[in-house]
N, C-alpha and C. Protein backbone atom coordinates (compact mmCIF):
# COMPACT_ATOMS: atom_id res chain seq x y z
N UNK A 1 -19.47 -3.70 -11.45
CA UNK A 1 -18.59 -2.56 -11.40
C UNK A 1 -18.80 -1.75 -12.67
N UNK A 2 -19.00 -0.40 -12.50
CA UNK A 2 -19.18 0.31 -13.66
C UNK A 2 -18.03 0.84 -13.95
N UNK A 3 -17.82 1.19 -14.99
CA UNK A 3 -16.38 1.47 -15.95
C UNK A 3 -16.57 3.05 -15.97
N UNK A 4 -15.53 3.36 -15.71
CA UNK A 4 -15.34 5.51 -15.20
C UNK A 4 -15.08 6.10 -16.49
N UNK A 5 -15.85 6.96 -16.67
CA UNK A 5 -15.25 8.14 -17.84
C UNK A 5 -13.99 8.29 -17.63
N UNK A 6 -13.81 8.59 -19.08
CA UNK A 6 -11.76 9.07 -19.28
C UNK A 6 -12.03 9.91 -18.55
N UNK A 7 -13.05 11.28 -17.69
CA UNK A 7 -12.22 12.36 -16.92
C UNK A 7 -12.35 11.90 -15.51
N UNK A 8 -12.34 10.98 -15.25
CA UNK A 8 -12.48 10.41 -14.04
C UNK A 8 -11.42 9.24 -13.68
N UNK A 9 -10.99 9.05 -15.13
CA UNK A 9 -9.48 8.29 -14.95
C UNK A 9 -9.03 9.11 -14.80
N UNK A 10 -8.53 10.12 -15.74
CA UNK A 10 -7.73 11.65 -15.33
C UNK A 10 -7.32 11.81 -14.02
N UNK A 11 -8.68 12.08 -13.14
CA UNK A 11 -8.67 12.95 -12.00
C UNK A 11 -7.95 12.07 -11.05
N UNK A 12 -8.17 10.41 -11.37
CA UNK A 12 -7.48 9.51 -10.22
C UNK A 12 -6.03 9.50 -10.76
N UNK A 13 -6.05 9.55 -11.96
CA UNK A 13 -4.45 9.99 -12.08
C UNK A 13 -4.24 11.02 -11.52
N UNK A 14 -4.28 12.13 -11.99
CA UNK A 14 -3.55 12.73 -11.26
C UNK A 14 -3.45 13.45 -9.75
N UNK A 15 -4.63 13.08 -8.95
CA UNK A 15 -4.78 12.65 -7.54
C UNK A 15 -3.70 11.70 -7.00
N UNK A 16 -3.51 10.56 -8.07
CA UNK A 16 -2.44 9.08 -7.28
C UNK A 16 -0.89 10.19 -6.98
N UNK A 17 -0.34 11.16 -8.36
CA UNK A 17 0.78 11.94 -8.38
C UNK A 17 0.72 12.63 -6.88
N UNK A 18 -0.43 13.42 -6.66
CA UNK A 18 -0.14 14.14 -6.08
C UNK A 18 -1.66 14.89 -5.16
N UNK A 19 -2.21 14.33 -4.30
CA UNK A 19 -3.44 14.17 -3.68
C UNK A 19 -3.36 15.79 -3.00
N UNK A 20 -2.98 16.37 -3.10
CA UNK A 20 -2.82 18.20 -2.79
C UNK A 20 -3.29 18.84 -3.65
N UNK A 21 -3.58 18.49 -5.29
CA UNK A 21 -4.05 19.18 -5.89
C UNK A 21 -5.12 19.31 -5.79
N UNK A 22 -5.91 21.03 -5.89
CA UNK A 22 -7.36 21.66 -6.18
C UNK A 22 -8.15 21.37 -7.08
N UNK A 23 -9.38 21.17 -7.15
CA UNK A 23 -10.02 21.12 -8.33
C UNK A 23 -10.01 22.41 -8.94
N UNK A 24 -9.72 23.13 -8.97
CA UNK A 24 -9.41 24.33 -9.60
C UNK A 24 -7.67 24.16 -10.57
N UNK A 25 -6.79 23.50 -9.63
CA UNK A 25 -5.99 22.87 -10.64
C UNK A 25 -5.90 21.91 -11.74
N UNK A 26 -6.65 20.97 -10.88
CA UNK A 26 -7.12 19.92 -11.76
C UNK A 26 -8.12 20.33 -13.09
N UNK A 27 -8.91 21.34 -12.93
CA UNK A 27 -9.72 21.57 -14.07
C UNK A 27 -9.01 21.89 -15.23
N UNK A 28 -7.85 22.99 -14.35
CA UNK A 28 -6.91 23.78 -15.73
C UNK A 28 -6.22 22.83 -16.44
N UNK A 29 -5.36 21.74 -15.63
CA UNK A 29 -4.67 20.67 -15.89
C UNK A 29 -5.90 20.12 -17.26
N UNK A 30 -6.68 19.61 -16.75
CA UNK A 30 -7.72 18.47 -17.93
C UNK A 30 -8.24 19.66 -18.88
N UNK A 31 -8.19 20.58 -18.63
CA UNK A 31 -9.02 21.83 -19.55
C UNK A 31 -10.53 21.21 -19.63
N UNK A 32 -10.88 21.52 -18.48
CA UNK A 32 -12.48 21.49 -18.22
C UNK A 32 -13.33 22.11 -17.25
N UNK A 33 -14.12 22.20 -16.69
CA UNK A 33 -14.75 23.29 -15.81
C UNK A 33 -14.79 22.57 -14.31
N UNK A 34 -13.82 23.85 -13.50
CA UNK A 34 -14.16 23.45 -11.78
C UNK A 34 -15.54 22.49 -11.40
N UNK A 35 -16.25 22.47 -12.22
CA UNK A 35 -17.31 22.16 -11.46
C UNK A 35 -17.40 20.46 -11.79
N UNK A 36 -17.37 20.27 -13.25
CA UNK A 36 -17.27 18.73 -13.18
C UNK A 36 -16.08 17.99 -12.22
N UNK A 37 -14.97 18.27 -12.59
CA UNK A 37 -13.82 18.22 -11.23
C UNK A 37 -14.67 17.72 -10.19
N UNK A 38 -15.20 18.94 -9.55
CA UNK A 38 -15.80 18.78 -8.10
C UNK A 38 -16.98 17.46 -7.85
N UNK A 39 -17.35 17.65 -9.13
CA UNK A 39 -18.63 16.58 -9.06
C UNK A 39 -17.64 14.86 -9.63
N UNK A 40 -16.95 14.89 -10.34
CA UNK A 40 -16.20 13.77 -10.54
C UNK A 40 -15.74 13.27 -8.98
N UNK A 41 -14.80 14.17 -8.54
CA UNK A 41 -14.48 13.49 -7.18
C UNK A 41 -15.35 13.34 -6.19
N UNK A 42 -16.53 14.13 -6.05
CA UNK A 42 -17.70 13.41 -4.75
C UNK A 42 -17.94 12.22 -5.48
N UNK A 43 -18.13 11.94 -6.61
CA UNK A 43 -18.82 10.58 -7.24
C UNK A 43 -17.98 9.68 -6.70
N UNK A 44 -16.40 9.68 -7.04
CA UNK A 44 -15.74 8.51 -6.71
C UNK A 44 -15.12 8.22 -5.51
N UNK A 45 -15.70 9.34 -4.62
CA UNK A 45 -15.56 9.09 -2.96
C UNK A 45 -16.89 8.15 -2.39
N UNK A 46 -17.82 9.04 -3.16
CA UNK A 46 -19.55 8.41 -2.94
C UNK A 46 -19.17 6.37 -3.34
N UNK A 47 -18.07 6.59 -4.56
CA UNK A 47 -18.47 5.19 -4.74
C UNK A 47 -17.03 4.28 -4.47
N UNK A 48 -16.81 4.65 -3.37
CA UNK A 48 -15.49 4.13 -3.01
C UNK A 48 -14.30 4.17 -3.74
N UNK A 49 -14.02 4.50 -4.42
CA UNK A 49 -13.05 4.21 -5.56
C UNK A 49 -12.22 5.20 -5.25
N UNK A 50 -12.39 6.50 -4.56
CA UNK A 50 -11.59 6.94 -3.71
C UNK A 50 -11.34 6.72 -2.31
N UNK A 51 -10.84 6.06 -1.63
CA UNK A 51 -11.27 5.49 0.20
C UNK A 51 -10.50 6.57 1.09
N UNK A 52 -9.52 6.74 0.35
CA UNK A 52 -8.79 7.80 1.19
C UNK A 52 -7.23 8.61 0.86
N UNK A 53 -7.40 10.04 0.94
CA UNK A 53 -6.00 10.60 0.76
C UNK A 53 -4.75 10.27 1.68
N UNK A 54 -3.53 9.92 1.47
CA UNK A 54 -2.80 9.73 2.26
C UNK A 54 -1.43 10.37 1.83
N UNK A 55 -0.62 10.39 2.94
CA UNK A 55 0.68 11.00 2.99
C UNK A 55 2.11 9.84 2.72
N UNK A 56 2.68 9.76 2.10
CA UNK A 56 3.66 9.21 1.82
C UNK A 56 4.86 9.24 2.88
N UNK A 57 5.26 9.35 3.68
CA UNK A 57 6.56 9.13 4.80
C UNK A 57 8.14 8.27 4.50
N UNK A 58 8.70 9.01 4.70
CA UNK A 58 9.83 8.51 4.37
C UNK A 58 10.83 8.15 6.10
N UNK A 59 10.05 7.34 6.83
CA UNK A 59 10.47 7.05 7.69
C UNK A 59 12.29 7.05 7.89
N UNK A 60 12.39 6.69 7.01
CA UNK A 60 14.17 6.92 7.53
C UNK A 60 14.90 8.01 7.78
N UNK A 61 13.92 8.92 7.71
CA UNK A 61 14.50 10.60 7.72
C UNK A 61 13.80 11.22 8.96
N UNK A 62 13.03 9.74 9.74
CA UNK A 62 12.41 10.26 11.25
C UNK A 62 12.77 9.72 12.34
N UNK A 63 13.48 9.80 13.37
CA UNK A 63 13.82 9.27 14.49
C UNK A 63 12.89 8.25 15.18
N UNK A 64 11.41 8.34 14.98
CA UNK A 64 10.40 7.52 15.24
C UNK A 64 10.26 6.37 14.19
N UNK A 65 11.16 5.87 14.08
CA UNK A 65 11.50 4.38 12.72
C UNK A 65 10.06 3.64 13.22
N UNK A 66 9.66 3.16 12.44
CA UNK A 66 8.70 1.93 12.64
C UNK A 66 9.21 0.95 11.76
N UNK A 67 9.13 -0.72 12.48
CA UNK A 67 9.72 -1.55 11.80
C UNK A 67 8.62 -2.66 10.84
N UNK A 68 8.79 -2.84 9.24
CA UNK A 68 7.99 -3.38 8.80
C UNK A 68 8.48 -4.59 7.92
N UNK A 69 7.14 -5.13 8.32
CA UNK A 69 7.71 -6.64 7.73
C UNK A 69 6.56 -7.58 6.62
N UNK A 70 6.86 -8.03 5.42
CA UNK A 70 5.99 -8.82 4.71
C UNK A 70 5.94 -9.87 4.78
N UNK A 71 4.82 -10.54 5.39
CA UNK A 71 4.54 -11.73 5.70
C UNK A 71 3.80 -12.56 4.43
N UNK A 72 4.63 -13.94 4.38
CA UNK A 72 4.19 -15.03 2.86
C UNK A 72 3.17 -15.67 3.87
N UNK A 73 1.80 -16.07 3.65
CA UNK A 73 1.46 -16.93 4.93
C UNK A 73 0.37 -17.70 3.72
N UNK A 74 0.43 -19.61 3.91
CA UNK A 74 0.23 -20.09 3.44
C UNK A 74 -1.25 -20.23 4.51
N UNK A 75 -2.28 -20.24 3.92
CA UNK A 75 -3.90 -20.61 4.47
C UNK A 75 -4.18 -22.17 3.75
N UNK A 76 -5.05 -22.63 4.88
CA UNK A 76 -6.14 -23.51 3.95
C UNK A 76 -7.55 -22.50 4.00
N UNK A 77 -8.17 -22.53 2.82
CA UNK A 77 -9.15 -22.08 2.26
C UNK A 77 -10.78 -22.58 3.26
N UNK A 78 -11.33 -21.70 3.64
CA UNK A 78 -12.92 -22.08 4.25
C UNK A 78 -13.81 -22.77 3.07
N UNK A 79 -14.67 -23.53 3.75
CA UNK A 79 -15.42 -23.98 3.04
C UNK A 79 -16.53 -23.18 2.82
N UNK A 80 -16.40 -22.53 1.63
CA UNK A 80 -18.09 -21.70 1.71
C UNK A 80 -17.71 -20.48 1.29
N UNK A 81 -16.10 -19.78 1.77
CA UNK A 81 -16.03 -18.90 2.29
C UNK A 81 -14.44 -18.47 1.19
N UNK A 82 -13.97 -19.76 1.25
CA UNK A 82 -12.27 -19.62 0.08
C UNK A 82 -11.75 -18.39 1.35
N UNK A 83 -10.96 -17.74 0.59
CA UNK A 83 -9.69 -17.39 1.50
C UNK A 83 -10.40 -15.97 1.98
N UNK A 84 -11.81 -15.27 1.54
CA UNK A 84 -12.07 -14.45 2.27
C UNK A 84 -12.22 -14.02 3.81
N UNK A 85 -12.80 -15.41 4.46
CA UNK A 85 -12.62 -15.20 6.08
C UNK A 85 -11.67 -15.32 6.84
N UNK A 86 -10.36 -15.99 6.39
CA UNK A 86 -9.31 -16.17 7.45
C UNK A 86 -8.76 -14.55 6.86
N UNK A 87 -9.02 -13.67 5.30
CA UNK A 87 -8.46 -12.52 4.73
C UNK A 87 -8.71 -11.46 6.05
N UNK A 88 -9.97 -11.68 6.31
CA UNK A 88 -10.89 -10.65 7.64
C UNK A 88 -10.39 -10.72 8.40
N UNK A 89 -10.11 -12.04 9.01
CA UNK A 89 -9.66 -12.16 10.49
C UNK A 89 -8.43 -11.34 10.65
N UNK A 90 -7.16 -11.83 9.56
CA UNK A 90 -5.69 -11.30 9.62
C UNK A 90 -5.99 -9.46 9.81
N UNK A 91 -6.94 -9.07 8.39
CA UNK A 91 -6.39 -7.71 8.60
C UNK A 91 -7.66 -6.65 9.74
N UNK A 92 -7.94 -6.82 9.92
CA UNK A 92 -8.98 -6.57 11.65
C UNK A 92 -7.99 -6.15 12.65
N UNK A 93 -6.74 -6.83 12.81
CA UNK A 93 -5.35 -6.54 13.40
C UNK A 93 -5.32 -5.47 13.34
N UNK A 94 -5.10 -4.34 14.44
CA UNK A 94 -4.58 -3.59 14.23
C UNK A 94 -3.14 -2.87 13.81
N UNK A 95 -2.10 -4.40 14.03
CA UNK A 95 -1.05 -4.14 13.46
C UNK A 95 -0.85 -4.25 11.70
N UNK A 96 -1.88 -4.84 11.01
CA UNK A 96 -2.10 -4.91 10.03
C UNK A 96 -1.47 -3.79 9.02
N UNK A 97 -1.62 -3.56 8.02
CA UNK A 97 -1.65 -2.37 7.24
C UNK A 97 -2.16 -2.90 5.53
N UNK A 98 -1.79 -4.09 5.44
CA UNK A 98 -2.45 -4.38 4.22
C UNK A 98 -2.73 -5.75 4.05
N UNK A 99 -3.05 -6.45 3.20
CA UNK A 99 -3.65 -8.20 3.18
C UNK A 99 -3.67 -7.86 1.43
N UNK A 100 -2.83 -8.89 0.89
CA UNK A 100 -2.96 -9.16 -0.74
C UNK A 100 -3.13 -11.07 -1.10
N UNK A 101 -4.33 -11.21 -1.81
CA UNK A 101 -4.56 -12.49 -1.90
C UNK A 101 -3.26 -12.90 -3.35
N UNK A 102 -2.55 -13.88 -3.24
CA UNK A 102 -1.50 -13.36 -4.32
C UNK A 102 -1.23 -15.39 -5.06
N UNK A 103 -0.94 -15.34 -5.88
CA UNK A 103 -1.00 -16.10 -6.99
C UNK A 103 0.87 -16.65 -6.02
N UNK A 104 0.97 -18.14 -6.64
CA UNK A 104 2.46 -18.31 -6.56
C UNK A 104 2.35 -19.42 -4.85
N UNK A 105 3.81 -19.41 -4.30
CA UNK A 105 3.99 -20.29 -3.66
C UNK A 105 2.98 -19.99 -2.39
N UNK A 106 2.63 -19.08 -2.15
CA UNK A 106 1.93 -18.65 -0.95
C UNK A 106 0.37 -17.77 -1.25
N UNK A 107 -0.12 -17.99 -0.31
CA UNK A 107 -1.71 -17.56 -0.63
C UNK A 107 -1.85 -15.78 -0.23
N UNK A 108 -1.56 -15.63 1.06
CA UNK A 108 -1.46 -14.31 1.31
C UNK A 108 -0.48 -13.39 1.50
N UNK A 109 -0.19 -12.13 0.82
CA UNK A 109 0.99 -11.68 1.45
C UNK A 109 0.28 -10.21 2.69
N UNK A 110 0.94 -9.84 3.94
CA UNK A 110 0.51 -9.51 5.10
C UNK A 110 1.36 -8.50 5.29
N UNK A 111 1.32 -7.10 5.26
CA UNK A 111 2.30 -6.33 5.28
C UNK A 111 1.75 -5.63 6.86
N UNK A 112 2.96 -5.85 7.73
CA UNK A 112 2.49 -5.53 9.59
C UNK A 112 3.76 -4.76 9.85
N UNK A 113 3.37 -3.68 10.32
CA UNK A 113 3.80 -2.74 11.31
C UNK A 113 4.09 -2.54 12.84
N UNK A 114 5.27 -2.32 13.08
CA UNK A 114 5.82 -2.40 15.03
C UNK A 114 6.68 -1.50 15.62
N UNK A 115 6.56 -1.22 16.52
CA UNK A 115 7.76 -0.57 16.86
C UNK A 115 8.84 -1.07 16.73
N UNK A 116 9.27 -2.61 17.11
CA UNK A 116 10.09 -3.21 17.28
C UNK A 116 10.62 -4.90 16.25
N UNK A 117 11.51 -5.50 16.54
CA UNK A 117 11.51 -6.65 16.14
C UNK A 117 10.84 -7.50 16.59
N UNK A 118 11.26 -7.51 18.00
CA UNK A 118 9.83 -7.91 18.59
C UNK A 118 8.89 -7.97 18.69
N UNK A 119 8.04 -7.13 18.62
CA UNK A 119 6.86 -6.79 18.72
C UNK A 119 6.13 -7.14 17.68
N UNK A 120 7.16 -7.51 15.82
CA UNK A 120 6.42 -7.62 14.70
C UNK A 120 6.12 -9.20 14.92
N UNK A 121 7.63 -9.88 15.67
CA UNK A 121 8.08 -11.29 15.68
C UNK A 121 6.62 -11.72 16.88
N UNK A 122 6.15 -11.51 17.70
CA UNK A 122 5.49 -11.53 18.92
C UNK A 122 4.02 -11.54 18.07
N UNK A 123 3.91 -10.48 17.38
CA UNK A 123 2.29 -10.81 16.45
C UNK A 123 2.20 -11.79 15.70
N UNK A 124 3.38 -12.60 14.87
CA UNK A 124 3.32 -13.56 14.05
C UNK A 124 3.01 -14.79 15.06
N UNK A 125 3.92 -14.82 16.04
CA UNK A 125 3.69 -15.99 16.95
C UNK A 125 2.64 -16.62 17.75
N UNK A 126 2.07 -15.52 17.83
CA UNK A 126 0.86 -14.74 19.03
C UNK A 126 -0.79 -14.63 18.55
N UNK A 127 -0.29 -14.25 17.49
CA UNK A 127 -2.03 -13.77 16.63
C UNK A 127 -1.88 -14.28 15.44
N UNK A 128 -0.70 -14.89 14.58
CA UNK A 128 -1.09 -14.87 13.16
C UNK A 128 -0.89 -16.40 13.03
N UNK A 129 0.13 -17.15 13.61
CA UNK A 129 0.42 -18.53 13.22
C UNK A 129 -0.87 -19.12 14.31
N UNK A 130 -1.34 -18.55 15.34
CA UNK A 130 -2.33 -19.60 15.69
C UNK A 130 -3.70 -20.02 15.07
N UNK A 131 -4.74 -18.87 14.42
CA UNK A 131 -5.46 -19.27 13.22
C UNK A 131 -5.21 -20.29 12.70
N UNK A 132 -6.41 -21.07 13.26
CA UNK A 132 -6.63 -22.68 12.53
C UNK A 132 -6.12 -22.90 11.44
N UNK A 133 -6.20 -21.87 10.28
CA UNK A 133 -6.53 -22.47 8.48
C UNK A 133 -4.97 -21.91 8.56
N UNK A 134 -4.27 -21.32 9.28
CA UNK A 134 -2.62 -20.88 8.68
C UNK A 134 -2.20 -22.06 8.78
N UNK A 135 -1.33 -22.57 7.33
CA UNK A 135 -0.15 -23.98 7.46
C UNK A 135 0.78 -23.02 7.57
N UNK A 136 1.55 -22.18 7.12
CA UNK A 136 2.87 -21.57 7.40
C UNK A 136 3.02 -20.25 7.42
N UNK A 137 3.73 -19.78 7.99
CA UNK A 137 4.26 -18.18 7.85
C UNK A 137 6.12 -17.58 7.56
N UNK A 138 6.08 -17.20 6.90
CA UNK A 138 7.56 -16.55 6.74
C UNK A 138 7.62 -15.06 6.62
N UNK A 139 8.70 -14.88 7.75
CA UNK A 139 8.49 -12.83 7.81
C UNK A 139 9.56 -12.50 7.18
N UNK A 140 9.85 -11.79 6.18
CA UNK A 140 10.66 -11.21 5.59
C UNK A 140 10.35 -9.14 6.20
N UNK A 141 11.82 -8.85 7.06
CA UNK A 141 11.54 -7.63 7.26
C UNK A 141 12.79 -6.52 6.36
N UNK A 142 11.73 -5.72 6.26
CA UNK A 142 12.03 -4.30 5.02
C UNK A 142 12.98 -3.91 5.99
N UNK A 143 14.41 -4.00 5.34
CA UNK A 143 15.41 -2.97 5.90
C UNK A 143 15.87 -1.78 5.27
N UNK A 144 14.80 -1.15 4.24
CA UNK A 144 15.63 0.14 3.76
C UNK A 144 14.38 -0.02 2.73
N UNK A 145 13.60 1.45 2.90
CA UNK A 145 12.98 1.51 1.33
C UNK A 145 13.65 2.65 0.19
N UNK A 146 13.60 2.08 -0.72
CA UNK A 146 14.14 2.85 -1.86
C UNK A 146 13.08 3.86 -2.44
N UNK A 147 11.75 2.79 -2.56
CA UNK A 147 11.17 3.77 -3.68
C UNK A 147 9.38 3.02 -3.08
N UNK A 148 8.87 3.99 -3.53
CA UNK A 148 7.19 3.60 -2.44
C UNK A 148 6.52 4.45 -3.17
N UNK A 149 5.61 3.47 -3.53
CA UNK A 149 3.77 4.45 -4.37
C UNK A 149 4.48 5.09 -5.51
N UNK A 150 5.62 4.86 -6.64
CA UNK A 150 6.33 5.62 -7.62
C UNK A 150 7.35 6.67 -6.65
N UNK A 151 7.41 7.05 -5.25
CA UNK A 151 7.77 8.02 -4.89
C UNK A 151 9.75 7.79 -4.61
N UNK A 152 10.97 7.93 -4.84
CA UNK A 152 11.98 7.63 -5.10
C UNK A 152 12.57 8.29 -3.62
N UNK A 153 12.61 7.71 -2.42
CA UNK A 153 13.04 8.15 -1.39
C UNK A 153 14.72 8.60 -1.28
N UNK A 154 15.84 8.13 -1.77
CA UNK A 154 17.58 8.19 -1.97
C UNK A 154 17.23 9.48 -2.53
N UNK A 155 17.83 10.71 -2.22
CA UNK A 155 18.43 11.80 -3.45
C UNK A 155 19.91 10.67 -4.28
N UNK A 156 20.02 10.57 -5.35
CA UNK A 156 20.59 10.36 -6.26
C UNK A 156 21.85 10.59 -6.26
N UNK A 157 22.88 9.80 -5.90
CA UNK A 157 24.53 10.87 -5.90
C UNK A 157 25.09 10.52 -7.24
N UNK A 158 25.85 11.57 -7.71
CA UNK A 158 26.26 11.87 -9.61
C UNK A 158 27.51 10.88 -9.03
N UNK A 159 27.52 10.15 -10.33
CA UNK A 159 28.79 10.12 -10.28
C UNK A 159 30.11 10.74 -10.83
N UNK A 160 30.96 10.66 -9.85
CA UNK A 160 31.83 11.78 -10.12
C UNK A 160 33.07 11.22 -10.54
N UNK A 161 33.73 10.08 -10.49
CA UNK A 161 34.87 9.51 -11.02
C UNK A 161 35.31 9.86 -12.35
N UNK A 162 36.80 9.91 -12.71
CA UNK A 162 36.80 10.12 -13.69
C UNK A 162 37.39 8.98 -14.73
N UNK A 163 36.86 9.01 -16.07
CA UNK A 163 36.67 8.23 -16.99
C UNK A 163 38.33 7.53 -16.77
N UNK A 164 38.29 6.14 -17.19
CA UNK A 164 39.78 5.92 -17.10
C UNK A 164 39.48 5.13 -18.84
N UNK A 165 40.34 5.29 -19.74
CA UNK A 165 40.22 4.03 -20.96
C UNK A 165 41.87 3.55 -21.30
N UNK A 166 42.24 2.38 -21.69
CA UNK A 166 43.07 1.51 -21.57
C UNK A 166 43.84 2.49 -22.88
């Protein structure tokens, strides 16, 4: 892995804020010329390090809720292979959305998407606990997000009470 120029940390900074900005903004922002900009970001698309722009959603403010749930799922490890191939198999799912190999009581954490309770409960049962190398699974489902990618979903209410002292 090669190590990125500071203006290429820059640019993924401030891409992570806010993936709408122009390289024409971005240049003024770093005080440098449109053109490296332009050539910084084909580089780190060319070299994956950008994979893709995305939109942030604040599902609770859409009538089309989707229900999501993080799955702890304990693997035994392949021989040859450690936790990369049962990693493939899980996220290939199309209900998938992410796979983190994670340190602590459990090996993978599995973040899956559904319309329903069902439907999340029905993939664990169905597709994820039968895989040979899974010893366990536990679904913990997201009932309310607060705050996602730095982004702070609640508007903030002041408080308004007034001071009482003894």
């Amino acid at each position: 892995m090669e190590e990125l120029s500071e203006l290429k940390l820059k640019v993924l900074d401030l891409l992570k804020e806010d993936a709408r900005r122009s390289p024409a903004l971005l240049s003024t922002l770093l005080g440098v010329d449109e053109e490296e900009v332009k050539t910084s970001i084909a580089e780190l698309e060319r070299d994956h390090v950008i994979v893709k722009y995305a939109t942030v959603v604040n599902w609770g403010k859409v009538e089309d809720e989707k229900v999501t749930a993080l799955i702890e799922v304990q693997i035994t490890p392949e021989r040859g292979r450690g936790f990369e191939g049962i990693a493939e198999r899980i996220y290939l799912f199309p209900q998938v959305k992410s796979v983190y190999l994670m340190s602590g009581a459990y090996d993978l954490l599995v973040e899956v998407e559904g319309a329903s309770l069902r439907e999340v409960a029905n993939f664990v049962s169905e597709k994820l606990s039968p895989i040979d190398s899974v010893l366990s699974t536990k679904t913990n489902f997201i009932l309310k997000k607060y705050k996602q990618d730095g982004i702070i979903f609640e508007e903030r209410q002041e408080d308004n009470r007034l001071l009482i002292s003894p």
